[in-house]
Protein backbone atom coordinates (compact mmCIF):
# COMPACT_ATOMS: atom_id res chain seq x y z
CA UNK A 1 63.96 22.69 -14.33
CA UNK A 2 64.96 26.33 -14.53
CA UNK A 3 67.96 28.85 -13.42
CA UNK A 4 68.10 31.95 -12.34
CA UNK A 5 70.11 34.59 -11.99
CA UNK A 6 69.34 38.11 -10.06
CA UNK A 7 70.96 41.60 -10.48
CA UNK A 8 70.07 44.15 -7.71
CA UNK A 9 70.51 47.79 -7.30
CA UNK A 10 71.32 48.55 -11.51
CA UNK A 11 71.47 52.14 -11.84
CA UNK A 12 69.28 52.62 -14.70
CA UNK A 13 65.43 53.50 -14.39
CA UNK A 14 63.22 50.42 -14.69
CA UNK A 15 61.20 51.73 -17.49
CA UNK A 16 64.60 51.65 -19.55
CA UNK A 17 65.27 48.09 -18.79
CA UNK A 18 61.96 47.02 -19.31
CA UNK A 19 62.41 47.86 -23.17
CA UNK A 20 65.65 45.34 -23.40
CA UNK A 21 63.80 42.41 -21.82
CA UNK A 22 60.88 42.62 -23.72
CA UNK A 23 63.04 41.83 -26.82
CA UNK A 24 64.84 39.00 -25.22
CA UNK A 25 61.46 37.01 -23.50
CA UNK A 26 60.62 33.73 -24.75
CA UNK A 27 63.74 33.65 -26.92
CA UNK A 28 66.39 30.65 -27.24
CA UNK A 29 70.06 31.39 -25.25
CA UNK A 30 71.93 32.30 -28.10
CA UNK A 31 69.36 34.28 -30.18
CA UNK A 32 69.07 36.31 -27.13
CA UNK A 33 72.64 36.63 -26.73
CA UNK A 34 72.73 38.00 -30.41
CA UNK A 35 69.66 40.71 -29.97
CA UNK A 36 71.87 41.95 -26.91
CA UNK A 37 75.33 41.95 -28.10
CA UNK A 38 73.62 44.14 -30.89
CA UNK A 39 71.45 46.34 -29.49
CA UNK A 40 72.17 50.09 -28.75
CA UNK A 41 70.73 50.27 -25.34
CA UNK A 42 73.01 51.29 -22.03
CA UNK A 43 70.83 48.14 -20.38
CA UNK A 44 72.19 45.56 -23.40
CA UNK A 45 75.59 45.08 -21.46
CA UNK A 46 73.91 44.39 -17.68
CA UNK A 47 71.59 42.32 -18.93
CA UNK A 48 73.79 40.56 -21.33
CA UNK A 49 75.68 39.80 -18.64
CA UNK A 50 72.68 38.62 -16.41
CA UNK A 51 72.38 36.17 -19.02
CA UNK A 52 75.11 34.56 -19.18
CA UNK A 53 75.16 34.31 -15.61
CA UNK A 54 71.78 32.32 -15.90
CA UNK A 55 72.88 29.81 -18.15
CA UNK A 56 76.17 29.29 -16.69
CA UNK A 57 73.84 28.53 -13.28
CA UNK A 58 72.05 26.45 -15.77
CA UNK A 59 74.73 24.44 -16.58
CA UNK A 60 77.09 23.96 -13.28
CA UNK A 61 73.89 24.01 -10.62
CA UNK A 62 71.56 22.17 -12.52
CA UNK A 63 73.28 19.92 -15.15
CA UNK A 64 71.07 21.65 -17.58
CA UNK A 65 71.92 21.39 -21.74
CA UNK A 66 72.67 24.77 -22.75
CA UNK A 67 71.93 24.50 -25.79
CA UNK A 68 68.06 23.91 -25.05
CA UNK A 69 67.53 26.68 -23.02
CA UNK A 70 65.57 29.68 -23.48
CA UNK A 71 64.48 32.83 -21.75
CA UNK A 72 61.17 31.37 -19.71
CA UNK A 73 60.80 34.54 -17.46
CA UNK A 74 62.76 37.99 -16.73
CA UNK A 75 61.00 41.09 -15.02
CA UNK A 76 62.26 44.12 -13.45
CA UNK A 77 61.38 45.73 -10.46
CA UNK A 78 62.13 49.36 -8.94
CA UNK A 79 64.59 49.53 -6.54
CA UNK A 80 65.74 52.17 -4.51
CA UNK A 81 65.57 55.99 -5.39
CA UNK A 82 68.21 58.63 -4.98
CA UNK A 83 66.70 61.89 -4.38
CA UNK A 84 69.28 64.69 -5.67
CA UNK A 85 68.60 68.66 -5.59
CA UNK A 86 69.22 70.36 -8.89
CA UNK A 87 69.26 74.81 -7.79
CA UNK A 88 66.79 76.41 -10.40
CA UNK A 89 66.39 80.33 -10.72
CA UNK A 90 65.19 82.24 -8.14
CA UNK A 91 66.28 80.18 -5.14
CA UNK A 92 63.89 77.33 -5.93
CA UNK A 93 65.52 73.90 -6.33
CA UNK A 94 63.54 70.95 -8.52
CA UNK A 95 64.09 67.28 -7.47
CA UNK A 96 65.90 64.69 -9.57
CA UNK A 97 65.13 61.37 -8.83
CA UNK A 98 67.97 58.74 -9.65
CA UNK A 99 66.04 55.42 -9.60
CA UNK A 100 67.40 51.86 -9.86
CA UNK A 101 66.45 48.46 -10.95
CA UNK A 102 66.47 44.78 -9.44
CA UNK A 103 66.67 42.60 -12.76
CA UNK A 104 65.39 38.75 -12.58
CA UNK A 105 65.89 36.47 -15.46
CA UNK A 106 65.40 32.65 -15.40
CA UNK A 107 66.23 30.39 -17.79
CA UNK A 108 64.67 26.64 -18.52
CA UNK A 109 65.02 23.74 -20.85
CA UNK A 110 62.68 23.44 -23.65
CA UNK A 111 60.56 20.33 -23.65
């Protein structure tokens, strides 16, 4: 059986994220917990978060053990893009682009 939990529209860039899930994949709950209570990312907290949310689905959807759970899948996707104007020199203007993240993490029981 597995849980999962969704967090849409983060406003960091999905390549950024991507390097905080990689570290937490395949993990057990509360070693996962530990990498991102200690890791010096600005993703750590949202995802940390996201976490917790999937286990506590876990636990009050499912009637799943929390303490046999572990991180079976989490991916990110690119959400939407803000396009900004930043003025340059000479009247030109150069295009920021502000992009955001839709965060899925599931959770399942070990066998």
């Amino acid at each position: 059986m597995e849980a999962k939990a969704y967090l849409k529209d983060l406003r960091i860039s999905p390549r950024k994220v991507k390097i905080v899930l990689d570290l937490i994949r395949g993990k057990d709950t509360t070693t996962a917990i530990a990498i991102l209570k200690n890791t010096p990312k600005a993703a750590s907290l949202p995802v940390l978060k996201l976490l917790q949310s999937a286990v506590a689905n876990a636990e009050n959807n499912n009637h799943l053990d929390t303490t046999n759970l572990y991180v079976s899948q989490c991916f990110v996707t690119p959400g939407r893009t803000a396009k900004r104007i930043m003025p340059r020199a000479q009247g030109r203007a150069f295009r920021i682009l502000k992009r955001s993240s839709h965060v899925t993490l599931s959770v399942a029981e070990k066998e």
